[in-house]
C-alpha atoms as a PDB file:
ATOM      1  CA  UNK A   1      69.956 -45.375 -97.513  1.00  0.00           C
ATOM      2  CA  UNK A   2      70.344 -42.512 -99.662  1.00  0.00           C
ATOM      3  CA  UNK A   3      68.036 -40.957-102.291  1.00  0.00           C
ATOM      4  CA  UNK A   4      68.504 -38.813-104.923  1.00  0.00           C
ATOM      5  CA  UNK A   5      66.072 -36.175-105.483  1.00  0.00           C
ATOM      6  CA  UNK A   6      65.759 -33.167-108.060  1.00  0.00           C
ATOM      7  CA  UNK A   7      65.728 -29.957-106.871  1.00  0.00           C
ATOM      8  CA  UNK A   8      65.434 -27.242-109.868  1.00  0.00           C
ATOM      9  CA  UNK A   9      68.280 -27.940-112.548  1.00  0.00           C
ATOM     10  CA  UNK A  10      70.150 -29.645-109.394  1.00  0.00           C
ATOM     11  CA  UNK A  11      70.551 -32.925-107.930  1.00  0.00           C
ATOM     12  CA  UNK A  12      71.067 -33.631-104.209  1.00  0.00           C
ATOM     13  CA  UNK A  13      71.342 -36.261-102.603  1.00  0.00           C
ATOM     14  CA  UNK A  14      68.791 -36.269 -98.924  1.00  0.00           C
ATOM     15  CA  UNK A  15      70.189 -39.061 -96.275  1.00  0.00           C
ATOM     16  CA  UNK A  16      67.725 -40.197 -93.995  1.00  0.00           C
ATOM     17  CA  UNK A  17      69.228 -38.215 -90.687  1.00  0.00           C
ATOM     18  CA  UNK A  18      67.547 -35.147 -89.111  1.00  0.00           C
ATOM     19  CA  UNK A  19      69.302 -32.427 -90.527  1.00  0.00           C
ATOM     20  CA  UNK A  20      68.207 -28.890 -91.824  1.00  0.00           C
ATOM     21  CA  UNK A  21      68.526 -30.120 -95.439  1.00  0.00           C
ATOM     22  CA  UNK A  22      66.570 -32.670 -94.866  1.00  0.00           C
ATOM     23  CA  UNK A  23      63.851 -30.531 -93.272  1.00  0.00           C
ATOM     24  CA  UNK A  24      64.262 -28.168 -96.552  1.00  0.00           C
ATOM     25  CA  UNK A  25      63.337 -30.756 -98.877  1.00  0.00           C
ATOM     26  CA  UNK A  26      60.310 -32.234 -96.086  1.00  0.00           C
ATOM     27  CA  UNK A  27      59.108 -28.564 -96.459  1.00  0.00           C
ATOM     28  CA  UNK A  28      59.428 -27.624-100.239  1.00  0.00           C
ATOM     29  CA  UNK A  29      57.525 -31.274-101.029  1.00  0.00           C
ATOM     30  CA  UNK A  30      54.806 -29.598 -99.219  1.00  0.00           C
ATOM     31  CA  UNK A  31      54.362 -26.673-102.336  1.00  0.00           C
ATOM     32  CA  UNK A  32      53.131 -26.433-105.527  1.00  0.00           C
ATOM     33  CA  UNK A  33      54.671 -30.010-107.474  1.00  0.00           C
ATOM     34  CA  UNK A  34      55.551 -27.959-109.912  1.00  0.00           C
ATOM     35  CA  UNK A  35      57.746 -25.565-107.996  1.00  0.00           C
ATOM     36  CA  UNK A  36      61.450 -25.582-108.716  1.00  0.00           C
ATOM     37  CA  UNK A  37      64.528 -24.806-106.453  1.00  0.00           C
ATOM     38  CA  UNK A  38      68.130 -23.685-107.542  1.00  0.00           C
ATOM     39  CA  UNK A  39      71.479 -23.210-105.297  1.00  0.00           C
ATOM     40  CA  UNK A  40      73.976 -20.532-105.951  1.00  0.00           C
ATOM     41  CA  UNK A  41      77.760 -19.950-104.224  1.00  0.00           C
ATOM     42  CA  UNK A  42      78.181 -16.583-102.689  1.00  0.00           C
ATOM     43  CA  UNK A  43      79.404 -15.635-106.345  1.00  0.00           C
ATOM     44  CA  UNK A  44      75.753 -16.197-107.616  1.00  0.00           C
ATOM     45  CA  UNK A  45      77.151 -18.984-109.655  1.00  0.00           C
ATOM     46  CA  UNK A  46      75.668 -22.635-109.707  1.00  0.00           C
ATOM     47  CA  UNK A  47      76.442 -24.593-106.401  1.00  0.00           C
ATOM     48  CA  UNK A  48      76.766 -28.276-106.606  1.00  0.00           C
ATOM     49  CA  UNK A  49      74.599 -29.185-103.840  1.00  0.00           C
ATOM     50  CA  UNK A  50      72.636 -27.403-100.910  1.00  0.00           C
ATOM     51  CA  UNK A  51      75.559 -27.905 -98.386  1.00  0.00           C
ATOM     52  CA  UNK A  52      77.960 -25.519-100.531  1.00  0.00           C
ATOM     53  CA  UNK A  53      75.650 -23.243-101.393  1.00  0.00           C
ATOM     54  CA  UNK A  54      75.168 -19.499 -99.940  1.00  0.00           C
ATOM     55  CA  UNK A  55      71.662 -19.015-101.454  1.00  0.00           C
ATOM     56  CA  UNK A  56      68.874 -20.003-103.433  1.00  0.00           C
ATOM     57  CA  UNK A  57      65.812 -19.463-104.920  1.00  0.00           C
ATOM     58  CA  UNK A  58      62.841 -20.611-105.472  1.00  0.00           C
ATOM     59  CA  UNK A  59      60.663 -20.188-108.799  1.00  0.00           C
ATOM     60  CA  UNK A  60      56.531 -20.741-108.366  1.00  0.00           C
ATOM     61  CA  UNK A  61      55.051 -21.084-111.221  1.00  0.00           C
ATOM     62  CA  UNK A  62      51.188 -18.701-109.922  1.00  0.00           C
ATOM     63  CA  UNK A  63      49.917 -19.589-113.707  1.00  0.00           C
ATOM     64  CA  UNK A  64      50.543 -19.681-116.813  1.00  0.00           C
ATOM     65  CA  UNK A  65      51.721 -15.882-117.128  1.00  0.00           C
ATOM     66  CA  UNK A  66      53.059 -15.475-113.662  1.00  0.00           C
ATOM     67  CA  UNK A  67      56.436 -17.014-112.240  1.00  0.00           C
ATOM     68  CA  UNK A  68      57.457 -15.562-108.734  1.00  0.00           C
ATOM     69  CA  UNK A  69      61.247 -15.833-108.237  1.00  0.00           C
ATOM     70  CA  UNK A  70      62.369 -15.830-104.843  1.00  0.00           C
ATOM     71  CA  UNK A  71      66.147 -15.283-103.427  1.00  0.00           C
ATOM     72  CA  UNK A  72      66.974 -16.521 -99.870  1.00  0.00           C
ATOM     73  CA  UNK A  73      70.211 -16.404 -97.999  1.00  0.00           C
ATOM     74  CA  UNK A  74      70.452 -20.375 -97.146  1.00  0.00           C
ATOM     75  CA  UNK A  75      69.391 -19.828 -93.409  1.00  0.00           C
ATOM     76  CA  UNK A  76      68.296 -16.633 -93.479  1.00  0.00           C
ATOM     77  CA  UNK A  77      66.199 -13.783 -95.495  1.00  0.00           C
ATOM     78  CA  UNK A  78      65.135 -13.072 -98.771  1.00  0.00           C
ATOM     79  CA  UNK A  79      67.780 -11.516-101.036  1.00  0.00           C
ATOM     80  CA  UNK A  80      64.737 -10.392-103.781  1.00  0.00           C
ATOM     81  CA  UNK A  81      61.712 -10.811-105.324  1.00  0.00           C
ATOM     82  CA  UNK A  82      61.183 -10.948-109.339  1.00  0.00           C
ATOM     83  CA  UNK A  83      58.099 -11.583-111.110  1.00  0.00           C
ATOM     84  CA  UNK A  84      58.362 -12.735-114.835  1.00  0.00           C
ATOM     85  CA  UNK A  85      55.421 -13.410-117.844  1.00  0.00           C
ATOM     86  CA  UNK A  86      57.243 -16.715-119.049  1.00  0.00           C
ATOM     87  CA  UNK A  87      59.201 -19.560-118.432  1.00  0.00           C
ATOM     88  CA  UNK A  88      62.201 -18.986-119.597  1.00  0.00           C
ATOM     89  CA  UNK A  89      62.248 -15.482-116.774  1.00  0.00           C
ATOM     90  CA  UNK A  90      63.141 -13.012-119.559  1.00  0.00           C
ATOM     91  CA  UNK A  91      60.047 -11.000-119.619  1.00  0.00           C
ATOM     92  CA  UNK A  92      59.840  -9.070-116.032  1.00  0.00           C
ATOM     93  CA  UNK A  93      55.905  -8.571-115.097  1.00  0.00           C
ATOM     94  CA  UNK A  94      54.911  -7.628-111.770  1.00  0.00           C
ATOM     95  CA  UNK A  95      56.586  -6.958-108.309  1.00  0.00           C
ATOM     96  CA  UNK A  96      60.285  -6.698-107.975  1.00  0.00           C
ATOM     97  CA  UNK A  97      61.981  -6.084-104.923  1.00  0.00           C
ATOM     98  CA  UNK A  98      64.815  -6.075-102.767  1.00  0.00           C
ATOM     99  CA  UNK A  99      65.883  -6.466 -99.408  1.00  0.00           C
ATOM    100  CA  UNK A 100      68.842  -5.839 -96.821  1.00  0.00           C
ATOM    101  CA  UNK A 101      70.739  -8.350 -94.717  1.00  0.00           C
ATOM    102  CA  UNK A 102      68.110  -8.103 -92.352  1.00  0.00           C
ATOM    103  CA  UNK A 103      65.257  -8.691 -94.519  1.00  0.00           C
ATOM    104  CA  UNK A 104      63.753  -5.417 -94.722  1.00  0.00           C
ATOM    105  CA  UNK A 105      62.608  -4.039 -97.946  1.00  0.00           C
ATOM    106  CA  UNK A 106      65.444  -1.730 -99.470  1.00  0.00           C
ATOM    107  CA  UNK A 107      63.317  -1.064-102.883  1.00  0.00           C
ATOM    108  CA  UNK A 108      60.701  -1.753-104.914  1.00  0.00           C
ATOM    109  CA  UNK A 109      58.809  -1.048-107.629  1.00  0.00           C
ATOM    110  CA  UNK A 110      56.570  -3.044-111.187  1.00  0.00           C
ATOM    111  CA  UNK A 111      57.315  -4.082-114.333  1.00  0.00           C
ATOM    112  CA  UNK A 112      54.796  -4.386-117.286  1.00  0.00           C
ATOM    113  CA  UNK A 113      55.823  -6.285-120.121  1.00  0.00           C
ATOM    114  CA  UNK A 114      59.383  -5.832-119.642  1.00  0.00           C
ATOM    115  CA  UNK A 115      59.123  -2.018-118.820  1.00  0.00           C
ATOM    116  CA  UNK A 116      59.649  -0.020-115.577  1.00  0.00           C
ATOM    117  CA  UNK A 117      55.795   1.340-114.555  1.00  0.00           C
ATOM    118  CA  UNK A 118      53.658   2.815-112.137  1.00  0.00           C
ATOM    119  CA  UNK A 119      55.720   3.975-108.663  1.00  0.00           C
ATOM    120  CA  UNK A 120      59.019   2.896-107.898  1.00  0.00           C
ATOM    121  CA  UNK A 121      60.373   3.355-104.029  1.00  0.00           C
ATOM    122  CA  UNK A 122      64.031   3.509-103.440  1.00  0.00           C
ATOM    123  CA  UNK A 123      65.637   3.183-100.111  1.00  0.00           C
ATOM    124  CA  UNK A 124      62.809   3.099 -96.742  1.00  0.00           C
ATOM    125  CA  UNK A 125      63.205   4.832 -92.875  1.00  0.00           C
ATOM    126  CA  UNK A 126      62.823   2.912 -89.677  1.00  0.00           C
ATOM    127  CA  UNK A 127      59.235   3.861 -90.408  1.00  0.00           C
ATOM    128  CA  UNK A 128      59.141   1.295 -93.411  1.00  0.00           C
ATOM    129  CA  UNK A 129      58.662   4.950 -95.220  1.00  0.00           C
ATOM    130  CA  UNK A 130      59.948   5.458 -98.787  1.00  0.00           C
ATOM    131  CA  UNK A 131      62.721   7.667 -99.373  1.00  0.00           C
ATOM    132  CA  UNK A 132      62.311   8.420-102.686  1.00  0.00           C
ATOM    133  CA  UNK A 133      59.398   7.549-105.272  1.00  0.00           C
ATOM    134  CA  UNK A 134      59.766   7.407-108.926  1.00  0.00           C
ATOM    135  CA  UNK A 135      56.737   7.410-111.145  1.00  0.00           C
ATOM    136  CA  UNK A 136      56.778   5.517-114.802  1.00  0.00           C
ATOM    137  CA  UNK A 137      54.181   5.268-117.137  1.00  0.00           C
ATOM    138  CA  UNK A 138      55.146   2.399-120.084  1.00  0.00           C
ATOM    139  CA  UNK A 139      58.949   2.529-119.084  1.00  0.00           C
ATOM    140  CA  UNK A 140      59.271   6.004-119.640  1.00  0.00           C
ATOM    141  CA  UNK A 141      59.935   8.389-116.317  1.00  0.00           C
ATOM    142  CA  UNK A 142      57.798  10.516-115.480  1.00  0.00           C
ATOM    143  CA  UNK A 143      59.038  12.641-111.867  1.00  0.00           C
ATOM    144  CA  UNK A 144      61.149  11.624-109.112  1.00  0.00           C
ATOM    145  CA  UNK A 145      60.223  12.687-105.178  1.00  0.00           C
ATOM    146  CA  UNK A 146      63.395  12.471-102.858  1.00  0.00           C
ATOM    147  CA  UNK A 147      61.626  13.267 -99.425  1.00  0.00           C
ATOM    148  CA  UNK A 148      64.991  13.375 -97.711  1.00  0.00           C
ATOM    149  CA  UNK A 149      65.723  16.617-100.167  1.00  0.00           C
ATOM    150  CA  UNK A 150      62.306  17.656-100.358  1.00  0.00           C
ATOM    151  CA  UNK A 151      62.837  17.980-104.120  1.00  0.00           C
ATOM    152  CA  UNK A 152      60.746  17.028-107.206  1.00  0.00           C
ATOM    153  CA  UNK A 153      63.260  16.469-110.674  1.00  0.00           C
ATOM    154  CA  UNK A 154      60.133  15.568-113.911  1.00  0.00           C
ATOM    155  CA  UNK A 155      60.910  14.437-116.946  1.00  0.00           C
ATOM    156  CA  UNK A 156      60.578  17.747-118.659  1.00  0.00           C
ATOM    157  CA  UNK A 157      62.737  19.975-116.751  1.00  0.00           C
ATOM    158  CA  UNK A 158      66.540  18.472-115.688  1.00  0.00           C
ATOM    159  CA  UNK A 159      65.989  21.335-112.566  1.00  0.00           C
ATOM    160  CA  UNK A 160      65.349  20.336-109.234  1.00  0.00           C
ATOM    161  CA  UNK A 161      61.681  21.869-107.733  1.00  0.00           C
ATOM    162  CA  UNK A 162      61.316  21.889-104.037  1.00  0.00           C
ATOM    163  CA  UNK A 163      58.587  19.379-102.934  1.00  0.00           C
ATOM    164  CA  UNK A 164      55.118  20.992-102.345  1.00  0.00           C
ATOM    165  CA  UNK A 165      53.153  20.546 -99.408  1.00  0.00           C
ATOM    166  CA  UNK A 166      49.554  19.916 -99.774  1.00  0.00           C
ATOM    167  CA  UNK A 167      47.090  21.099 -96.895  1.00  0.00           C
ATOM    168  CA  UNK A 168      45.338  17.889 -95.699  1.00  0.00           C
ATOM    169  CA  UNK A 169      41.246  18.189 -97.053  1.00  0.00           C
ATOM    170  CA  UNK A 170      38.881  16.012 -95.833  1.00  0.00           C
ATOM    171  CA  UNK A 171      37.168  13.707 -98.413  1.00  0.00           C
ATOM    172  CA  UNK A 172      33.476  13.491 -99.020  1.00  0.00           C
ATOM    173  CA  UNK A 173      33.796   9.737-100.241  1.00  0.00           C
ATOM    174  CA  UNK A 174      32.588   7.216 -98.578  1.00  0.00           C
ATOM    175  CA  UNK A 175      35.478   4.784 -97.843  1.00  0.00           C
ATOM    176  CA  UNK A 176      35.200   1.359 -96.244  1.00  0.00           C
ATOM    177  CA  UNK A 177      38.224  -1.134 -96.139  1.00  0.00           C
ATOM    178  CA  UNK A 178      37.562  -4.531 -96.750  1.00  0.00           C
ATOM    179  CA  UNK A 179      36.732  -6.718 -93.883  1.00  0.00           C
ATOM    180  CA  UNK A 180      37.084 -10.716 -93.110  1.00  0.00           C
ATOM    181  CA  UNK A 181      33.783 -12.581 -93.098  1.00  0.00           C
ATOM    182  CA  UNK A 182      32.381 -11.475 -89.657  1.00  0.00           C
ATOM    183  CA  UNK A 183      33.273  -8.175 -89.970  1.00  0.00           C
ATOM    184  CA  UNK A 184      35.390  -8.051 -86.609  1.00  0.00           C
ATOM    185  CA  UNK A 185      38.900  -7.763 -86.698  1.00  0.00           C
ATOM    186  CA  UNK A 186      39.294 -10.788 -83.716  1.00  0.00           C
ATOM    187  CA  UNK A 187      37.814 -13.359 -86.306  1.00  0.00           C
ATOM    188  CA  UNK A 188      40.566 -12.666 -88.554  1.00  0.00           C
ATOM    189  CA  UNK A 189      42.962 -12.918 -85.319  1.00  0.00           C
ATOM    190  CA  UNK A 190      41.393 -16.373 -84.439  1.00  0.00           C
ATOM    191  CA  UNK A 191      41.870 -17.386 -87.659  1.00  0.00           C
ATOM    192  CA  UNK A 192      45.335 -16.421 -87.843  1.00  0.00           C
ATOM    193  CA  UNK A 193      46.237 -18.270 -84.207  1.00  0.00           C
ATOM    194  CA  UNK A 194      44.261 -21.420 -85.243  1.00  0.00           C
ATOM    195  CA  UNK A 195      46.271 -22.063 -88.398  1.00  0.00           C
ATOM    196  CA  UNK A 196      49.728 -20.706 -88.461  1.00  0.00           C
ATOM    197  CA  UNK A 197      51.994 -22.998 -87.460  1.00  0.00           C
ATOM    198  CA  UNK A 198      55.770 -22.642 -86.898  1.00  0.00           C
ATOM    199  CA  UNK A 199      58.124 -24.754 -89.021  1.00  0.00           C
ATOM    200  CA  UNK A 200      60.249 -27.027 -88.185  1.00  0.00           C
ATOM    201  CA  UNK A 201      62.822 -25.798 -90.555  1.00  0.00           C
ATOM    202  CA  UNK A 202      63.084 -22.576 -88.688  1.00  0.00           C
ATOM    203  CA  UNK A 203      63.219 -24.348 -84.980  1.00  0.00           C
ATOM    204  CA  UNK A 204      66.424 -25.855 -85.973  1.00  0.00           C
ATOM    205  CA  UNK A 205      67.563 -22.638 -87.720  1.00  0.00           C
ATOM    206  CA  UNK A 206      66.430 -20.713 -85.075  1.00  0.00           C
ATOM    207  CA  UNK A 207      66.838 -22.526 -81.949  1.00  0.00           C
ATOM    208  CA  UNK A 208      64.863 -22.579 -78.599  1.00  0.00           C
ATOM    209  CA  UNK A 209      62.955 -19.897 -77.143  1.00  0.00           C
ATOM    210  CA  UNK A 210      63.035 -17.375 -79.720  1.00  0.00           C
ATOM    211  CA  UNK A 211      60.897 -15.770 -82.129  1.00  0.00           C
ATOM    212  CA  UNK A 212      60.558 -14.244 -85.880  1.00  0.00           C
ATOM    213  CA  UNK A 213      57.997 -11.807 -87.532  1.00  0.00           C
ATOM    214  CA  UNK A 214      57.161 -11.773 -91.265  1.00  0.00           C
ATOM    215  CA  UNK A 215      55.803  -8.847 -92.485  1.00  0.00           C
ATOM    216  CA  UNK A 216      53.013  -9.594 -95.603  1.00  0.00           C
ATOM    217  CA  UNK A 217      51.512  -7.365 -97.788  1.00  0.00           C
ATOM    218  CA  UNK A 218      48.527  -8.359 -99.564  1.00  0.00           C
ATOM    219  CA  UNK A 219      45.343  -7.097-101.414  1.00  0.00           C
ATOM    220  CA  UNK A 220      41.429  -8.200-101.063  1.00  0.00           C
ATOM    221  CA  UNK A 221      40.308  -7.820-104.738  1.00  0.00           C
ATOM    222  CA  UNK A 222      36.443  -6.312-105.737  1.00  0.00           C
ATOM    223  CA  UNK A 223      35.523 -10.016-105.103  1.00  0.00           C
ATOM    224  CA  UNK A 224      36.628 -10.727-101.778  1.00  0.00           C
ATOM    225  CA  UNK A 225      39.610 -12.777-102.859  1.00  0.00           C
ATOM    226  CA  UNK A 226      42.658 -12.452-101.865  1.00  0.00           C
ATOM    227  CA  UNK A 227      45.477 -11.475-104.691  1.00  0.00           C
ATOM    228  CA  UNK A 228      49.189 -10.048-105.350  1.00  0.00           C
ATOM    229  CA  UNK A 229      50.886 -11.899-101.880  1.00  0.00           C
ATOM    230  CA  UNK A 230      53.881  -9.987-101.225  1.00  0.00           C
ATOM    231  CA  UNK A 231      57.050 -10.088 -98.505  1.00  0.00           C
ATOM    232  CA  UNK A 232      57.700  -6.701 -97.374  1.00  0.00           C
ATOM    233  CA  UNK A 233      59.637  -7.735 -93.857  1.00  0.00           C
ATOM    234  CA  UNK A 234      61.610 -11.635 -94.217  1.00  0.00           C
ATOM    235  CA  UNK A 235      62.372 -13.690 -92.032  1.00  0.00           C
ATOM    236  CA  UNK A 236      63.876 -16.933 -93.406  1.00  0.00           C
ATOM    237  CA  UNK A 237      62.163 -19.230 -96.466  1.00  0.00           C
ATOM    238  CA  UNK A 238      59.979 -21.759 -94.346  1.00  0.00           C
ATOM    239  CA  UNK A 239      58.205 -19.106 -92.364  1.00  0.00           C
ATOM    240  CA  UNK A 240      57.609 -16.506 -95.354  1.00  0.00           C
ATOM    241  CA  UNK A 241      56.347 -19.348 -97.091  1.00  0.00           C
ATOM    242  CA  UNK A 242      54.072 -20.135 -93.978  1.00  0.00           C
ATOM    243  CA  UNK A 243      52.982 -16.755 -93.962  1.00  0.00           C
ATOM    244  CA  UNK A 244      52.277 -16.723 -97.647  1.00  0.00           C
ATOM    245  CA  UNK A 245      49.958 -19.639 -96.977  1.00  0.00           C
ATOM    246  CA  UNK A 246      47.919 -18.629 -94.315  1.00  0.00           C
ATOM    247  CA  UNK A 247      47.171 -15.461 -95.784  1.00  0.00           C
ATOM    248  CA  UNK A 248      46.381 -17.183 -99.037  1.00  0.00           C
ATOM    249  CA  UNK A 249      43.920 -19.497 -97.378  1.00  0.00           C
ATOM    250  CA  UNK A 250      42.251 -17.436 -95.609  1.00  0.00           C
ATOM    251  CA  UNK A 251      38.774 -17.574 -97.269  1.00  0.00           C
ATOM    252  CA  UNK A 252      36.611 -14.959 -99.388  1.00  0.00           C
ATOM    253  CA  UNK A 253      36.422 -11.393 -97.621  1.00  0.00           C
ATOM    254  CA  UNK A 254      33.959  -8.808 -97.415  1.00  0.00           C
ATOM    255  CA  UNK A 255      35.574  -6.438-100.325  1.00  0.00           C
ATOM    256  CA  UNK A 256      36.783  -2.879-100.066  1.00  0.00           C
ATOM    257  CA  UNK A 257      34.134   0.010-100.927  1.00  0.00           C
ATOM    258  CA  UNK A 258      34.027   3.771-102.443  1.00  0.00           C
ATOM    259  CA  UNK A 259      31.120   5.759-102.514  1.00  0.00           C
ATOM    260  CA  UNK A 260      29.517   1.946-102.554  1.00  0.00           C
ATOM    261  CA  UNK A 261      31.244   0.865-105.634  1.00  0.00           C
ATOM    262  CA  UNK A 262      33.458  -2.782-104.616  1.00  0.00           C
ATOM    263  CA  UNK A 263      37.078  -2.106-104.788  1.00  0.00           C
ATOM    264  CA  UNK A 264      40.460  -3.506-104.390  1.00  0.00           C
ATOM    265  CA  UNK A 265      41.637  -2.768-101.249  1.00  0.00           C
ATOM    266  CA  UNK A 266      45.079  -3.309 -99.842  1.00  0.00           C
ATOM    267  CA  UNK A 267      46.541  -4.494 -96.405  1.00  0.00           C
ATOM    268  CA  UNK A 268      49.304  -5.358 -94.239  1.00  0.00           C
ATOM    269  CA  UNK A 269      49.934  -8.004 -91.319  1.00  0.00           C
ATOM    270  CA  UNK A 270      52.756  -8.976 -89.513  1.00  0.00           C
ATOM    271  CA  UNK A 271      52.710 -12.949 -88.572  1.00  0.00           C
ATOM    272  CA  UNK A 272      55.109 -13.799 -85.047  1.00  0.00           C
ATOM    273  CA  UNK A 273      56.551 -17.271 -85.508  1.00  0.00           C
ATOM    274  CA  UNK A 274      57.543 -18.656 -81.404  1.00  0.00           C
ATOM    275  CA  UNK A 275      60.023 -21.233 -81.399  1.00  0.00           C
ATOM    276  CA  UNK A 276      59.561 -22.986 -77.348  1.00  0.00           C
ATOM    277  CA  UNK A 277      61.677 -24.697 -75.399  1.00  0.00           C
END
């Protein structure tokens, strides 16, 4: 028997046989209702169905002012990352990113309102290391740092400067990162091990006895909470989206501190996804 189901603007039709289609749509039901899904040919122009297309994406819709755009390759990693204020997605607002064929992060950098702001970083080393960082400020540049070059170019002067080196001082604030609930690093390890769970999207992508890290970005705001999820290493959809969740749910931290003032505080953690026999 076959069923048709809506997918984004597209229809496809799901037969009831195991195939990784199938386990697409088993997964995606699984998100926010209100999530949508498009398919694109390698052109980036509308596929018919999920079976002829190269990639897709996937729009969440975080609130009312905040739909996350994600690109995958159909089996594989993330393409990019947009963040828009509305809708429609012609108002960029937040992270945008993009990523190689092997889903590392290639660039990066936020909008606000529609305007380039705050640091931009263009191209990273094997050391996920920036190789050059610009600085905006309301969509206007501000300075560029190549760190391959070692040279500064600002927005006043069209010269190259080299790149100063500061002499490392030693702070007198009193910095603590934020910590999960217990305060020991293993509880946020148990936590991690008792709910991450490998999907079966990516067994049958993957096949038997292998493996697949997602790298996840994320900050614990002057709450505890957790906010502003990002992908910084990609795997394939199911398991980013695994990795998005578990971070997501993983309870109210012990916030971030400054000379004893609550702050946002940000971190990274890489999630290993085993596929058995």
């Amino acid at each position: 028997m076959e069923k048709l189901i809506k997918v984004g603007k597209f229809h496809f039709k799901q037969i009831a046989t195991i195939c990784i289609l199938c386990v697409f749509y088993s997964i995606s039901s699984a998100q926010n209702g209100s999530d949508l899904f498009y398919v694109f040919k390698k052109d980036w122009t509308p596929a018919k169905d999920f079976n002829n297309a190269t990639y897709f994406m996937q729009t969440k819709i975080e609130n009312d002012s905040t739909y996350t755009c994600m690109y995958y390759q159909k089996n594989g990693p993330m393409v990019k990352w947009e963040t828009f204020k509305d809708k429609n997605l012609q108002t960029p607002n937040g992270i945008f990113a993009w990523y190689n064929s092997r889903g590392d992060l290639d660039s990066s950098g936020i909008y606000i309102n529609g305007q380039k702001d705050q640091v931009w970083k263009l191209g990273f080393n094997d050391k996920g290391e920036p190789k050059i960082i610009e600085l905006y400020e309301n969509g206007i540049f501000v300075k560029k740092t190549n760190y391959e070059t070692k040279k500064v170019t600002s927005a006043n002067s069209t010269k190259e400067q080299l790149l100063e080196t500061k002499k490392d001082t030693t702070s007198n604030k009193k910095d603590k990162p934020a910590k999960y609930p217990n305060g020991d690093i293993s509880g946020w390890i148990d936590y991690i091990s008792a709910n991450l769970k490998t999907p079966d999207r990516f067994v049958l992508i993957s096949g038997p006895r292998t493996s697949g890290t997602v790298g996840v970005d994320f900050a614990i705001d002057n709450t505890g909470k957790v906010a502003s999820v990002f992908i910084f290493k990609s795997r394939e959809w199911s398991v980013d989206a695994e990795a998005i969740r578990v971070i997501k749910t993983g309870g109210i931290w012990i916030p971030g501190e400054i000379d004893g003032k609550k702050v946002s505080y940000r971190h990274r953690q890489k999630l290993t996804f085993q596929v058995g026999d």
